[in-house]
Protein backbone atom coordinates (compact mmCIF):
# COMPACT_ATOMS: atom_id res chain seq x y z
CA UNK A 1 33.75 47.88 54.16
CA UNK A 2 36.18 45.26 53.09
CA UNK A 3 36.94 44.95 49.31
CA UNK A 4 35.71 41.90 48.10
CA UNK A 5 38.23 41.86 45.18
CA UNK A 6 40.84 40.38 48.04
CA UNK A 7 39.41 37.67 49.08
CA UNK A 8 40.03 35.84 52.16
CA UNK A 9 41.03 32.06 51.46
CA UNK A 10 39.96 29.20 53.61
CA UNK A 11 43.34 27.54 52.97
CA UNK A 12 45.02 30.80 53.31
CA UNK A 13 47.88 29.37 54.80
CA UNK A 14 49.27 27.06 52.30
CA UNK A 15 49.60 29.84 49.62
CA UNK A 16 52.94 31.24 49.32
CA UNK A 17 54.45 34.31 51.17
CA UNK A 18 54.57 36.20 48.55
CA UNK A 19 50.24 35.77 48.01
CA UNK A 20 49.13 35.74 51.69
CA UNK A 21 50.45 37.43 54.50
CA UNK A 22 52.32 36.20 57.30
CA UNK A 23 53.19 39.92 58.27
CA UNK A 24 50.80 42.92 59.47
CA UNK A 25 51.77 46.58 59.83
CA UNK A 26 50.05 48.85 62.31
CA UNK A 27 50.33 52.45 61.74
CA UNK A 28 49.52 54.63 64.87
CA UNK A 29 49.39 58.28 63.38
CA UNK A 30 49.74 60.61 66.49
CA UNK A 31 52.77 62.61 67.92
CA UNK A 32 53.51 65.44 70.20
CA UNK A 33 55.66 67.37 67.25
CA UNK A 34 56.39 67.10 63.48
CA UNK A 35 59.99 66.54 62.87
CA UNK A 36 60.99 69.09 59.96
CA UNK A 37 61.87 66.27 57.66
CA UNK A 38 59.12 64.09 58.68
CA UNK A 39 56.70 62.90 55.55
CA UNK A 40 55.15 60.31 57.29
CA UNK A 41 51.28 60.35 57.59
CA UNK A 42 50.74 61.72 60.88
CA UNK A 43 48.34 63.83 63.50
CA UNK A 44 50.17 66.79 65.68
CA UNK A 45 47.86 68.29 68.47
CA UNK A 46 44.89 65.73 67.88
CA UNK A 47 44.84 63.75 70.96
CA UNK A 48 41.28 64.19 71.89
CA UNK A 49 41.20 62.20 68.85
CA UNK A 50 42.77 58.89 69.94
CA UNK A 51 40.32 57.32 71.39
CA UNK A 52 38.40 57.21 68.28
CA UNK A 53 40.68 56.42 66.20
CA UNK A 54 41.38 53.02 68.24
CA UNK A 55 37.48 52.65 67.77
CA UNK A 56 38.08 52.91 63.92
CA UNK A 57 41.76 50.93 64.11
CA UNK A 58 39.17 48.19 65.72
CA UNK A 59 36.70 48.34 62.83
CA UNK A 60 39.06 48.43 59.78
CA UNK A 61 40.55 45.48 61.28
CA UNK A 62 36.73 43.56 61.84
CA UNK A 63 36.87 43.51 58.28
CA UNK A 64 39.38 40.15 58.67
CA UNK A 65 36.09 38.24 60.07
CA UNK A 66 37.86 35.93 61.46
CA UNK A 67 41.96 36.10 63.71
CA UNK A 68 44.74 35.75 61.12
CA UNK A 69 47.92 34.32 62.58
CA UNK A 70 51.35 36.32 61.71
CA UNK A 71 54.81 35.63 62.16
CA UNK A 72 55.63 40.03 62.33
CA UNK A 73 54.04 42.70 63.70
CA UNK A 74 54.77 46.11 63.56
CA UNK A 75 53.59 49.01 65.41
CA UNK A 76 54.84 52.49 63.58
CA UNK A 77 53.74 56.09 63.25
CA UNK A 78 54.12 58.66 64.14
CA UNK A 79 54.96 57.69 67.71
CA UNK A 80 52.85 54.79 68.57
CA UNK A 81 54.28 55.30 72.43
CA UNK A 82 52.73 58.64 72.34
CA UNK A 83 49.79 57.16 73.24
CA UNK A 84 49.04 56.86 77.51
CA UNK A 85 49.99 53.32 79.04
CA UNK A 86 46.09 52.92 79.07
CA UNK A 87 45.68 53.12 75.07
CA UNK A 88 48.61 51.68 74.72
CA UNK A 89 46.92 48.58 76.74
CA UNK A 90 43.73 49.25 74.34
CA UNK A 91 45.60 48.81 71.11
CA UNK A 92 47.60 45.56 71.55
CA UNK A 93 44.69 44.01 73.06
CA UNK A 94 42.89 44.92 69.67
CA UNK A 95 45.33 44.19 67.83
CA UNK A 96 46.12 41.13 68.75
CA UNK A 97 42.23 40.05 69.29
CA UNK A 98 42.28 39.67 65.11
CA UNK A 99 46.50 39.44 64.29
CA UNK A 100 47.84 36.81 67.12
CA UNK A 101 51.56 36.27 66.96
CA UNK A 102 53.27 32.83 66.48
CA UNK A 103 53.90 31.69 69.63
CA UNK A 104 57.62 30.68 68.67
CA UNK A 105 61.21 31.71 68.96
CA UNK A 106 60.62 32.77 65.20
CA UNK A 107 58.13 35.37 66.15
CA UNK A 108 58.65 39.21 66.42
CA UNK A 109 56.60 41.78 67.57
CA UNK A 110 58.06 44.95 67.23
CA UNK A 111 57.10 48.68 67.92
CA UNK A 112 58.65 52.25 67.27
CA UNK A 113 59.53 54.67 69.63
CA UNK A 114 60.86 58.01 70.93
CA UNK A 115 62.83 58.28 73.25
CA UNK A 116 61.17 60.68 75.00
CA UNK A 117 58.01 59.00 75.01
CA UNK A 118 59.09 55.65 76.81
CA UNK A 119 57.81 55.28 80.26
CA UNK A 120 58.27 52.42 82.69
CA UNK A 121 54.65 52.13 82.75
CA UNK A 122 54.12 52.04 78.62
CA UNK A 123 57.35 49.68 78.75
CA UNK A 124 55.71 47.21 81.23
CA UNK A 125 52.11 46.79 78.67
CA UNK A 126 54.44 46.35 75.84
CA UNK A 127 56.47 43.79 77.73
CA UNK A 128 53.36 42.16 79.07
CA UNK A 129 51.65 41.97 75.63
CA UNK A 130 54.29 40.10 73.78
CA UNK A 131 56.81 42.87 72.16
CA UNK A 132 60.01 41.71 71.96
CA UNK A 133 61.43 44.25 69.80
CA UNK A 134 62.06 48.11 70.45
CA UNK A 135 63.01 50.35 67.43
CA UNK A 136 64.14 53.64 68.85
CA UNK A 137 64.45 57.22 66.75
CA UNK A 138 67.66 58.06 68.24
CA UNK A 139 68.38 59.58 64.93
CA UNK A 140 71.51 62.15 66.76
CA UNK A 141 73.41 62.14 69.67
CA UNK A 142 74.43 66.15 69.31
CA UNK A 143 71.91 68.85 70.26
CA UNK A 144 72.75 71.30 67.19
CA UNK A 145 72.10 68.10 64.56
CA UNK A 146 68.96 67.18 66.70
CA UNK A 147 67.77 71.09 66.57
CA UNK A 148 68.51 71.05 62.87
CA UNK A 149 65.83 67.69 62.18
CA UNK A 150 63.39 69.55 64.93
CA UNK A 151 63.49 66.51 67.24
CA UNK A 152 61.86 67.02 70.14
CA UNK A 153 64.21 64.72 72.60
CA UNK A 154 67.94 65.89 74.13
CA UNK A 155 70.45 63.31 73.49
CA UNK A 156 70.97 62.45 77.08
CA UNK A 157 67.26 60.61 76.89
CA UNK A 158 68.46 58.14 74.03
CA UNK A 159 70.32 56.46 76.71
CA UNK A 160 67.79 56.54 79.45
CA UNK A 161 65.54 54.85 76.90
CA UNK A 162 67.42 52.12 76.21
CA UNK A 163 68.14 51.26 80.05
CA UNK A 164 64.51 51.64 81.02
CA UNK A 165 63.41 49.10 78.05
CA UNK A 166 66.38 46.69 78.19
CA UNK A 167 64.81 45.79 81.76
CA UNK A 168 62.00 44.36 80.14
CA UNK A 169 62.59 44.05 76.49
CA UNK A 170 66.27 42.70 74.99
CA UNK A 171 65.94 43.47 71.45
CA UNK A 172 66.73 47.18 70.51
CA UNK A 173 67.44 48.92 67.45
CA UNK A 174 68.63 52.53 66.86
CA UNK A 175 67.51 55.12 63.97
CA UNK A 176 70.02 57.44 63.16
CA UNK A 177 70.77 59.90 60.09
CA UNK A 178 73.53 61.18 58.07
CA UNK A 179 73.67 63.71 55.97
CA UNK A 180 72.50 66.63 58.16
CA UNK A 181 73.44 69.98 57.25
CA UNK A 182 76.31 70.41 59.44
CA UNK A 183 77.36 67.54 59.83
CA UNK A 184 81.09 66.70 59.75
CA UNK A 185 82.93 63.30 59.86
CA UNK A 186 84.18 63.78 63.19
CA UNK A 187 80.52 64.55 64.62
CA UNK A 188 79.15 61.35 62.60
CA UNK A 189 81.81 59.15 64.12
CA UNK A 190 80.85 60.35 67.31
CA UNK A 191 77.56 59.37 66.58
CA UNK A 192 78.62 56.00 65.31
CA UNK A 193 80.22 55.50 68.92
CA UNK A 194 78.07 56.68 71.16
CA UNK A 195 75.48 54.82 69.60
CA UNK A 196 77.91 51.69 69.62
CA UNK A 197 78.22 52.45 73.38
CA UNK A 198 74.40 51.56 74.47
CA UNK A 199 75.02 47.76 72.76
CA UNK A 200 72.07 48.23 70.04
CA UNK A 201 71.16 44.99 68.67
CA UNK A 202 69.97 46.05 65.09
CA UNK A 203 71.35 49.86 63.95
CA UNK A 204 69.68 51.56 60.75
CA UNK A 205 71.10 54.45 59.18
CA UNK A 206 69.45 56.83 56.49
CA UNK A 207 70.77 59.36 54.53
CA UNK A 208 68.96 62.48 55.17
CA UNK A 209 66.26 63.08 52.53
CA UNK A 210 64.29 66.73 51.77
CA UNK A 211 61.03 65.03 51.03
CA UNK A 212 58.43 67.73 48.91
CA UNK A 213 56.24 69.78 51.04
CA UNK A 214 57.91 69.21 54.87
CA UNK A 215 59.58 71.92 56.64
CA UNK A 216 63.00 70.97 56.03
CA UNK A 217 62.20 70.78 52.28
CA UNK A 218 61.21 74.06 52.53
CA UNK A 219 64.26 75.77 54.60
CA UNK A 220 66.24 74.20 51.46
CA UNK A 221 64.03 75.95 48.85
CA UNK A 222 64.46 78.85 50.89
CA UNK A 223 68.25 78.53 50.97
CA UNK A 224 68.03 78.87 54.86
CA UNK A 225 70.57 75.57 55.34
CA UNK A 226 73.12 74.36 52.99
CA UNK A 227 72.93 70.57 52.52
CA UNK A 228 75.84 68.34 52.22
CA UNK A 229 76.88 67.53 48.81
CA UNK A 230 76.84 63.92 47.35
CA UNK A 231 80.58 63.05 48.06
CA UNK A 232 80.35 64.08 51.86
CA UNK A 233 77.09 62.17 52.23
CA UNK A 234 79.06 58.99 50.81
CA UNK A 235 81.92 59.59 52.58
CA UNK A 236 79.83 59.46 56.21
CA UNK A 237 77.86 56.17 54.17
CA UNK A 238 81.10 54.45 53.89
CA UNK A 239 82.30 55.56 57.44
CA UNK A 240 78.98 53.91 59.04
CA UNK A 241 79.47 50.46 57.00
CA UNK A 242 83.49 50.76 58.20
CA UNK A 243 82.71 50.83 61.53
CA UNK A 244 79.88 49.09 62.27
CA UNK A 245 81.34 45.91 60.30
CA UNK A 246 84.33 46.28 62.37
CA UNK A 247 82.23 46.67 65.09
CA UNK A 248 80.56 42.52 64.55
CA UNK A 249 77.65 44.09 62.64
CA UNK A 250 76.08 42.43 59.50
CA UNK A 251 75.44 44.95 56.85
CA UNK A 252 72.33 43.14 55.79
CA UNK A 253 70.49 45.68 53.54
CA UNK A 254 71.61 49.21 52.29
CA UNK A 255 70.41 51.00 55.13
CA UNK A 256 70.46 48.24 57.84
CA UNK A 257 73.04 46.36 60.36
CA UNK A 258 72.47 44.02 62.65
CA UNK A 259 74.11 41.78 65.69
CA UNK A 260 73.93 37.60 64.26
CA UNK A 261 70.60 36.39 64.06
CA UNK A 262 69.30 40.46 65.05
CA UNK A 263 68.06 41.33 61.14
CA UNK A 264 64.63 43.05 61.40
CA UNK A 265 62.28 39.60 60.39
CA UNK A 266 59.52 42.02 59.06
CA UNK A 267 61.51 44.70 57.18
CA UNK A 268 63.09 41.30 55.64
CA UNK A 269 59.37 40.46 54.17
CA UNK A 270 59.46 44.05 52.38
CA UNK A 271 62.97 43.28 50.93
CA UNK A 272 61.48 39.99 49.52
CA UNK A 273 58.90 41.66 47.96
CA UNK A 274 56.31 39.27 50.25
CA UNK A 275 52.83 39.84 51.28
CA UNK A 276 51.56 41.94 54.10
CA UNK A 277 48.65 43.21 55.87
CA UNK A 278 48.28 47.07 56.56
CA UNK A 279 45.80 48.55 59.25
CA UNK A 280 45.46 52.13 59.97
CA UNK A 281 45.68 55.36 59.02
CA UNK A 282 47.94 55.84 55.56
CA UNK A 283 49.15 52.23 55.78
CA UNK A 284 49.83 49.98 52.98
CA UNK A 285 49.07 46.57 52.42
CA UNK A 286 50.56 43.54 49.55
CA UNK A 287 48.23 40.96 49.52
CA UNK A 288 46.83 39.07 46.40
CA UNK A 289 49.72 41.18 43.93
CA UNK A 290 47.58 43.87 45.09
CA UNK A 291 48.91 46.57 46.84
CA UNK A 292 46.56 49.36 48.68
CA UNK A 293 47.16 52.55 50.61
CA UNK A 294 44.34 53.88 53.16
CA UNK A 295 43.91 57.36 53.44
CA UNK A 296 46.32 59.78 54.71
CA UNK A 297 43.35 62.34 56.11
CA UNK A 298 42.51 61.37 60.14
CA UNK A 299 39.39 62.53 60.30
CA UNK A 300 38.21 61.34 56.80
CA UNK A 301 40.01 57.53 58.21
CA UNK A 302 37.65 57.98 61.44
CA UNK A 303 34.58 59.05 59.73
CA UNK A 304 34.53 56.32 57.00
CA UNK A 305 36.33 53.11 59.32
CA UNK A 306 33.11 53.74 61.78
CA UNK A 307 30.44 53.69 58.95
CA UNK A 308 31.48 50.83 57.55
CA UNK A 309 33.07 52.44 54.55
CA UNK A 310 36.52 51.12 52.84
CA UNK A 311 39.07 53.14 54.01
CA UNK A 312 41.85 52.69 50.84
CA UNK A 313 42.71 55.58 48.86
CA UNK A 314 44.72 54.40 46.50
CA UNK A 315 45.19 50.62 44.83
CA UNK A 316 47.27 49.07 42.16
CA UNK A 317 47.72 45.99 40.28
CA UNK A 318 51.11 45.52 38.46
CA UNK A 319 51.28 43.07 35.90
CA UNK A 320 53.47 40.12 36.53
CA UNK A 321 56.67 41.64 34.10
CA UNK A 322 56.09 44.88 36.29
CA UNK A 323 55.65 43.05 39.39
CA UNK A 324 58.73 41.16 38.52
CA UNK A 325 60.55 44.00 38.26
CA UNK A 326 59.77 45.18 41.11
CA UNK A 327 61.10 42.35 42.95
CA UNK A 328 64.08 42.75 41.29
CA UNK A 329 64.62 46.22 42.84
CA UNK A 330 63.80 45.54 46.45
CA UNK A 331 65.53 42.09 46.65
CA UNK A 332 68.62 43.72 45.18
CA UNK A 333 68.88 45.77 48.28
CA UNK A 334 69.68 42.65 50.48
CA UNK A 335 73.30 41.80 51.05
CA UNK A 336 71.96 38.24 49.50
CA UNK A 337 71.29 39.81 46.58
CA UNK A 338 68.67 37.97 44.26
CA UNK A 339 68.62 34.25 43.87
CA UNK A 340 67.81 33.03 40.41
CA UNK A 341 66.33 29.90 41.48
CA UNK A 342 63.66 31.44 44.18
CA UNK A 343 63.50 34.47 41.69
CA UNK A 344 61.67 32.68 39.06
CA UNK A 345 59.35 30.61 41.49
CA UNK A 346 58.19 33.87 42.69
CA UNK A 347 57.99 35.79 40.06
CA UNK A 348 57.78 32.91 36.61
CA UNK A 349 60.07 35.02 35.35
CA UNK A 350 63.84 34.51 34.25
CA UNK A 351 66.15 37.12 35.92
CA UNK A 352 68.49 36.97 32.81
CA UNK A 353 65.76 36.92 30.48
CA UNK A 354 63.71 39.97 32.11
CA UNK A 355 67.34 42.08 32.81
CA UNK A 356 70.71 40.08 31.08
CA UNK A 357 71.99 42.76 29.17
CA UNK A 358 71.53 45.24 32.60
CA UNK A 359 73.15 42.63 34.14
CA UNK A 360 76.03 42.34 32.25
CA UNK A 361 76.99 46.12 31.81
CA UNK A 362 76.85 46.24 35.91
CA UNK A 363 79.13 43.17 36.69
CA UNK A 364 81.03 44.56 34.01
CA UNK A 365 81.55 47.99 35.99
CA UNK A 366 81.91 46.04 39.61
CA UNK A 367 78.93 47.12 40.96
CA UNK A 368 77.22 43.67 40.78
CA UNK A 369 78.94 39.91 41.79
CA UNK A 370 77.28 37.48 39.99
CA UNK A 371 78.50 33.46 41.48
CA UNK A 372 76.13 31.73 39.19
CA UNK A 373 73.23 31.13 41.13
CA UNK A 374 72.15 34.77 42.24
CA UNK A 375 73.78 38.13 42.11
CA UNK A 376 74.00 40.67 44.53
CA UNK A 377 75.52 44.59 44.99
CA UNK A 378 79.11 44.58 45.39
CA UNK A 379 80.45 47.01 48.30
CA UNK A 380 80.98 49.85 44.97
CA UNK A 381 77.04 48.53 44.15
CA UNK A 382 75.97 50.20 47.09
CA UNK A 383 77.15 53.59 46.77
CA UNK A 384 75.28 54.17 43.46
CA UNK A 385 72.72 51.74 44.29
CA UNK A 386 69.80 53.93 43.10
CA UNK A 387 71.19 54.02 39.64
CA UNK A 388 71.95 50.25 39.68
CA UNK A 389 68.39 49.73 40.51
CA UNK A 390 67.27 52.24 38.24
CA UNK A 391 69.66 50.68 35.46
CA UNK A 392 67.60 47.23 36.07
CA UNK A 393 64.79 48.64 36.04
């Protein structure tokens, strides 16, 4: 089943982070209702289905041979806390059989949730097995923006979820979006607060996207919502940085803010443009230069992970001025910007030789600060950082 065109090195870890992974994903497709904008690869009224697809989670990850150590693990979906406190129990146990985590203060082990799918019992195996980070889809506080993103929780259980996993677990982060149709600056601001209110340690906020094909994608083709235009999204962009800065958060990445020494460890490997593993339905994996997507179909996942069969779907190779490229664009998104030094052991290329003139016309229109020895987005960077990135590119 596994592709032999990846191998698996005997002195795996001395090669570099961005070659071999010290990070694994684990994607856990099931939930009890698909969120109208909601593109993720997931599995709505299949539950009879989970216990098989932990049997097939089990054999994709055989295909290691042998336990590979990581630093990060993450548990996503769908709603990986969807499953009972007995699968639950089933899947770290698995998981961790081939992907131990580092036994060190450096280590995180993090899982998403809903908040209406957190239960002291679930709480207490995740506790137990070694998570020590909770990232919650609060995504509103306010029942009308909730309705409008078809989330299935009422914002009274956001809090209730974060009291019932801070007895066990200290590290929680909060999902919320912007940009709903509907949504006003005073109702955002609200959000900010109330969401300020619980203590989050890490908050992430995305602007609201109408990704092809979902139900919300849809209601906008069928002009049954009006979205907000592109100055009132920035406007409730700029209000979030405002106020969670003032609030003592680091605005570490576009989209992310965290407490000091709180900055999502594994999202950071994606921002570096490092190597990961990826098990599981529709998950990707980096390893090798190599990047691979499984299949997106459940039952086709199943049927082929159990008869030995490779899972991936889809597989690329960039060549190393594309692949440098591409490191450009996702390191650009951290507030450190890119480092010229660390840019061209990575990559072996120059950053002013592969993008110099791009370079200059942005510093030249203040949306990149360049102090010699990397640049990053200024704060006018990040507004229009898609067409910075697409400049660059």
């Amino acid at each position: 089943m596994k592709d032999r065109s990846v191998p698996f090195p005997p002195n795996a870890a001395a090669l570099p982070l961005w070659l071999w992974p010290r990070a694994a994903y684990i994607h856990v497709p099931f939930c009890a209702h698909h969120c109208g904008y909601c593109d993720f690869a997931i599995a709505t009224g299949q539950d009879h289905l989970i216990e098989l697809y932990l049997d097939a989670l089990a054999a994709e990850l055989a295909t290691l041979e042998k336990p590979q150590p990581v630093r990060t693990l993450f548990i996503g979906g769908g709603t990986p806390t969807h499953l009972s406190a007995a699968q639950l129990e089933r899947l770290l146990s698995t998981i961790l059989r081939w992907l131990p985590v580092a036994a060190d203060d450096g280590a995180e082990f993090s899982i998403e949730c809903n908040p209406d799918s957190l239960t002291a019992d679930k709480i207490a195996v995740l506790a137990d097995r070694g998570v020590n980070r909770v990232s919650l889809g609060a995504q509103s506080f306010h029942a009308d923006m909730l309705a409008v993103l078809e989330r299935a929780h009422d914002p009274g259980e956001i809090a209730r979820a974060v009291e019932r996993v801070r007895r066990r677990i200290d590290n929680v982060s909060l999902d919320l979006i912007f940009g709903v149709p509907g949504q006003t600056e005073c109702l955002w601001r609200a959000d900010l607060a109330r969401a300020l209110g619980l203590a989050p340690d890490h908050l992430s906020t995305y602007g609201l996207t109408y990704e092809k094909g979902t139900p919300l994608w849809k209601r906008r083709q069928h002009r049954q919502l009006q979205p907000l235009d592109e100055d009132a999204e920035l406007t409730l962009y700029v209000l979030a940085i405002d106020t969670l800065e003032a609030a003592g958060f680091e605005h570490y990445e576009i989209s992310n803010f965290a407490r000091p020494g709180r900055r999502c460890r594994h999202n950071r490997i994606y921002w570096a443009n490092e190597a990961y593993f990826g098990f599981g339905m529709g998950a990707a994996r980096y390893v090798f230069g190599r990047r691979e997507l499984n299949t997106r179909d459940l039952q086709r996942y199943i049927r082929q992970a159990l008869s030995g069969e490779s899972v991936t779907w889809q597989a690329e190779e960039l060549p190393p001025e594309e692949r440098a490229r591409e490191t450009l664009a996702v390191q650009l998104r951290r507030a450190e910007g890119i480092d010229r030094a660390a840019f061209r052991t990575q990559t072996a290329f120059d950053l002013d030789a592969l993008a110099g003139a791009a370079l200059a016309h942005l510093i030249d229109q203040g949306c990149l600060a360049d102090d010699g020895r990397g640049v990053r987005l200024t704060r006018r960077g990040k507004y229009v950082a898609d067409a910075v990135i697409e400049r660059l590119l």
